[in-house]
C-alpha atoms as a PDB file:
ATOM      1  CA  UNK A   1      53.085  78.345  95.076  1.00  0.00           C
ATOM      2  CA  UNK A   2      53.867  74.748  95.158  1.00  0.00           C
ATOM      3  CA  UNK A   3      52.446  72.894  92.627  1.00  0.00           C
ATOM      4  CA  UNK A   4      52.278  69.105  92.679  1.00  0.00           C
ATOM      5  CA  UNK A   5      53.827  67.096  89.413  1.00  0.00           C
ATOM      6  CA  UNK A   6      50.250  66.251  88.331  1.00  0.00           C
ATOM      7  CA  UNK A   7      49.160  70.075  88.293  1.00  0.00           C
ATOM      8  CA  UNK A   8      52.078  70.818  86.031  1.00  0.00           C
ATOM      9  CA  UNK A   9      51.411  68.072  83.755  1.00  0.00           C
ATOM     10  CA  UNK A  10      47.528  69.295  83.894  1.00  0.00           C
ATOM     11  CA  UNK A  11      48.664  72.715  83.107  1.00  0.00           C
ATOM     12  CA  UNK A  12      50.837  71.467  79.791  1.00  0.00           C
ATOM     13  CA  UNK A  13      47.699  69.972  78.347  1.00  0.00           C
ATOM     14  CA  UNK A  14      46.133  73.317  79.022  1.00  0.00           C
ATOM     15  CA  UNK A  15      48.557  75.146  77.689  1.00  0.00           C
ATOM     16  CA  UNK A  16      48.717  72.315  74.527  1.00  0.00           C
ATOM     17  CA  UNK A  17      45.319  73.768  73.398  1.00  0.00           C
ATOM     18  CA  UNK A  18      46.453  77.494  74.028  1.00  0.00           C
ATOM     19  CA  UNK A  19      44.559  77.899  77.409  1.00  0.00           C
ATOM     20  CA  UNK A  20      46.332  81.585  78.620  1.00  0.00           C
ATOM     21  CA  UNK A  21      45.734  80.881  81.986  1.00  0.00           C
ATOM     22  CA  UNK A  22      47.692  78.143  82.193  1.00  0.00           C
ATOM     23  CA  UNK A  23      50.506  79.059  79.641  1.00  0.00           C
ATOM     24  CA  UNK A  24      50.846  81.987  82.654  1.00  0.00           C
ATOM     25  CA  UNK A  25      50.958  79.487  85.209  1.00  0.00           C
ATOM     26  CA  UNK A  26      53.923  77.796  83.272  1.00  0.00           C
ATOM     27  CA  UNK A  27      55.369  80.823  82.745  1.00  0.00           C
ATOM     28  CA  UNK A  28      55.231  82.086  86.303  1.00  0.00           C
ATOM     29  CA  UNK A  29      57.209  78.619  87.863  1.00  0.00           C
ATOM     30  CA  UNK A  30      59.655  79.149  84.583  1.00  0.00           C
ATOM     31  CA  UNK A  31      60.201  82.452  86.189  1.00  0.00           C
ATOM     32  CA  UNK A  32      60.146  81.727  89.710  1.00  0.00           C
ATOM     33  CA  UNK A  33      61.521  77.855  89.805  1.00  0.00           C
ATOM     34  CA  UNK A  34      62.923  76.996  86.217  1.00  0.00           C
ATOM     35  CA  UNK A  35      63.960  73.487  87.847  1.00  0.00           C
ATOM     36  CA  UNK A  36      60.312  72.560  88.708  1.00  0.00           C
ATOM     37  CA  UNK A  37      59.986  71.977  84.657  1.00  0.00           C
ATOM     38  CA  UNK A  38      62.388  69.845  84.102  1.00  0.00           C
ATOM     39  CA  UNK A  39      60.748  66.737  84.110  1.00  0.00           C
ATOM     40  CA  UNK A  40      58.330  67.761  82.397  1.00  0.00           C
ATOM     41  CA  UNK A  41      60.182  69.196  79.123  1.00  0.00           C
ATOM     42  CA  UNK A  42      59.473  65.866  77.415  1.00  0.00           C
ATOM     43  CA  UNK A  43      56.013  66.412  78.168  1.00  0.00           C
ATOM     44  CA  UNK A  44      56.337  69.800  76.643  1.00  0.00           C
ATOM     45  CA  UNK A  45      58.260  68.493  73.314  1.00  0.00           C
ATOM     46  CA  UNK A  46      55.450  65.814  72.812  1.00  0.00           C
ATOM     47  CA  UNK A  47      52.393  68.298  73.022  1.00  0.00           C
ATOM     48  CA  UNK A  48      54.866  70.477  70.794  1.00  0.00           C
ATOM     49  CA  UNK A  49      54.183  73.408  73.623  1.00  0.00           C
ATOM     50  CA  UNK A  50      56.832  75.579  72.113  1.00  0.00           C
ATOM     51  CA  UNK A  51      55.733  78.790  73.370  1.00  0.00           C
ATOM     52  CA  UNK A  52      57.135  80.940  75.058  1.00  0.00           C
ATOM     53  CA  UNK A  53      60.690  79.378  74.928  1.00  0.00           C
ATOM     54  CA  UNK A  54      61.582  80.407  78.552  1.00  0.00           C
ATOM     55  CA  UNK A  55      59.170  77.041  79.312  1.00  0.00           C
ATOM     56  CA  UNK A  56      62.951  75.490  78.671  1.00  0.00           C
ATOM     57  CA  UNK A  57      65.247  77.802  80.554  1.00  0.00           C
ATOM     58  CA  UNK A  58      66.808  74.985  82.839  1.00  0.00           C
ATOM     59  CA  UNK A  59      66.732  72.278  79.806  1.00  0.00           C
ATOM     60  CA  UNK A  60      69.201  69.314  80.454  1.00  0.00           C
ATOM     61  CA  UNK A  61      70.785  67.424  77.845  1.00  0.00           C
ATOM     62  CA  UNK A  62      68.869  65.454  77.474  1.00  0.00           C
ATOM     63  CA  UNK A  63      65.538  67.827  76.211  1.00  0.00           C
ATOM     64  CA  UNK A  64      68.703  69.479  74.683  1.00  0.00           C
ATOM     65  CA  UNK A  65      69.534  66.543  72.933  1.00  0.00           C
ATOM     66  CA  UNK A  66      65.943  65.501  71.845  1.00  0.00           C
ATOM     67  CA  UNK A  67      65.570  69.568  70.320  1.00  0.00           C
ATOM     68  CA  UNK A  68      68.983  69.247  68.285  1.00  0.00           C
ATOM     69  CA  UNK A  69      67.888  65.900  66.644  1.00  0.00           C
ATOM     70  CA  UNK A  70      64.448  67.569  65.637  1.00  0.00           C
ATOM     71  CA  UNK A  71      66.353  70.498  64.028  1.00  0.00           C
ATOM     72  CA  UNK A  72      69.004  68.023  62.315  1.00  0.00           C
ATOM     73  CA  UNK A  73      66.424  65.663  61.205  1.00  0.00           C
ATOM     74  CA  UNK A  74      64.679  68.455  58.975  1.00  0.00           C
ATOM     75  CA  UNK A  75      61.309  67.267  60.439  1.00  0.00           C
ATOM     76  CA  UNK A  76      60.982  70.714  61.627  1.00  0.00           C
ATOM     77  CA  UNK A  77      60.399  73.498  59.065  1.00  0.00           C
ATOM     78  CA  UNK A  78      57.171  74.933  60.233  1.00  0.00           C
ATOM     79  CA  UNK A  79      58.536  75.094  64.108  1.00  0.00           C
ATOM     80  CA  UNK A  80      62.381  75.899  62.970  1.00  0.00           C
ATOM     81  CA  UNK A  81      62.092  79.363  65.199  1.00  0.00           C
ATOM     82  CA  UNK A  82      60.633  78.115  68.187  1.00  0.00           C
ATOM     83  CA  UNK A  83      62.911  75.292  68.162  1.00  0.00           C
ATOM     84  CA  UNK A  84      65.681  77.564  68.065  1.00  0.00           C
ATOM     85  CA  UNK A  85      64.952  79.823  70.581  1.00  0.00           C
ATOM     86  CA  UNK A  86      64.165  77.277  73.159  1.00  0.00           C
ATOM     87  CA  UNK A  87      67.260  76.277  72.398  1.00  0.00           C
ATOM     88  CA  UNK A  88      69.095  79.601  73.003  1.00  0.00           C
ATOM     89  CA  UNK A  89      66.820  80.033  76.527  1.00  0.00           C
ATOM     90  CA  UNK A  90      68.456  76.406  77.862  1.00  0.00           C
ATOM     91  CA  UNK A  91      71.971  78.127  77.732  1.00  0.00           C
ATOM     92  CA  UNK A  92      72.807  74.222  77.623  1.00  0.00           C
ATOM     93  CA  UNK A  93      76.309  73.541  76.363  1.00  0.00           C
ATOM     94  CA  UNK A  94      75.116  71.336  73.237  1.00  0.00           C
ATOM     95  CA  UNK A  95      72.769  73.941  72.524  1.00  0.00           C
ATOM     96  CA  UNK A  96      75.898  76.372  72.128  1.00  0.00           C
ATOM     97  CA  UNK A  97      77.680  73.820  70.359  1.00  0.00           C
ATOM     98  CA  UNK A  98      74.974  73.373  68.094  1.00  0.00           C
ATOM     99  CA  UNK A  99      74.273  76.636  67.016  1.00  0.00           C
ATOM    100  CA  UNK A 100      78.198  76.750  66.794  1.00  0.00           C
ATOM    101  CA  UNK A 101      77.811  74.199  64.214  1.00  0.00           C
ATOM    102  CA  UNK A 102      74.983  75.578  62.350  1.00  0.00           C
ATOM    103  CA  UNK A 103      76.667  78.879  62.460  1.00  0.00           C
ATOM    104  CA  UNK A 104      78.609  77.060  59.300  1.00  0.00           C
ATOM    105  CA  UNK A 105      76.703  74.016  58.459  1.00  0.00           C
ATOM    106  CA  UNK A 106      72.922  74.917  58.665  1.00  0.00           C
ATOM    107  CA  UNK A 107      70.573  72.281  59.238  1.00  0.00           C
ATOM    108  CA  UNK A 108      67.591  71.525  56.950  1.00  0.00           C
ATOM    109  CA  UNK A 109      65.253  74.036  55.906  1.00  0.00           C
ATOM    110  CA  UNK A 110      67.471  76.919  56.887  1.00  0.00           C
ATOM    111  CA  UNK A 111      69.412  79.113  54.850  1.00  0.00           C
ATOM    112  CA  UNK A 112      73.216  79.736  55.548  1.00  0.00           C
ATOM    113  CA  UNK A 113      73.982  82.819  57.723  1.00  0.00           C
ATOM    114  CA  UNK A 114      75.936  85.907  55.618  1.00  0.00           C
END
């Protein structure tokens, strides 16, 4: 199905207040057409729709970006999980490199790796 820009942005404030129906909508075009969410990850990131992670599967650096700078910043404890494995779905290069990083040098509010 084709959906229109404004449909997906209706269906992220849906999915914002845990509406299932449209959480499987997004889901569906994340599985069918990853790049039809693209611009609207930032849309995603501000109604802190997290869930599930494969919502981010074609993330480009700059969603990437915006993710990494949440986790560094430490403002994240609570959403720390989801954060990551959005993260690990985008199979962006700074994601890697990120996770490389925190692989030694965790970021705040996690606990080193042993």
């Amino acid at each position: 199905m084709d959906y229109p820009s404004s449909v997906i942005d209706e269906l992220i404030r849906k999915a914002a207040v845990d509406d299932e129906d449209a959480i499987d909508e997004l889901s569906a075009i994340a599985d069918n057409e990853p790049d039809r969410l693209i611009p609207h990850h930032g849309l995603l990131l501000d109604l802190d729709v997290l869930w599930p992670p494969k919502l981010y599967r074609s993330a480009d650096a700059n969603t990437v970006g915006r993710v990494i700078e949440q986790i560094d910043g430490g403002r994240t404890p609570k959403r720390l999980d989801h954060l990551l494995l959005l993260l690990a779905y985008s199979a962006h290069p700074l994601a890697e490199s990120a996770m490389r990083r925190w692989a030694t040098q965790p970021p705040a509010g996690c606990t080193p790796i042993r």
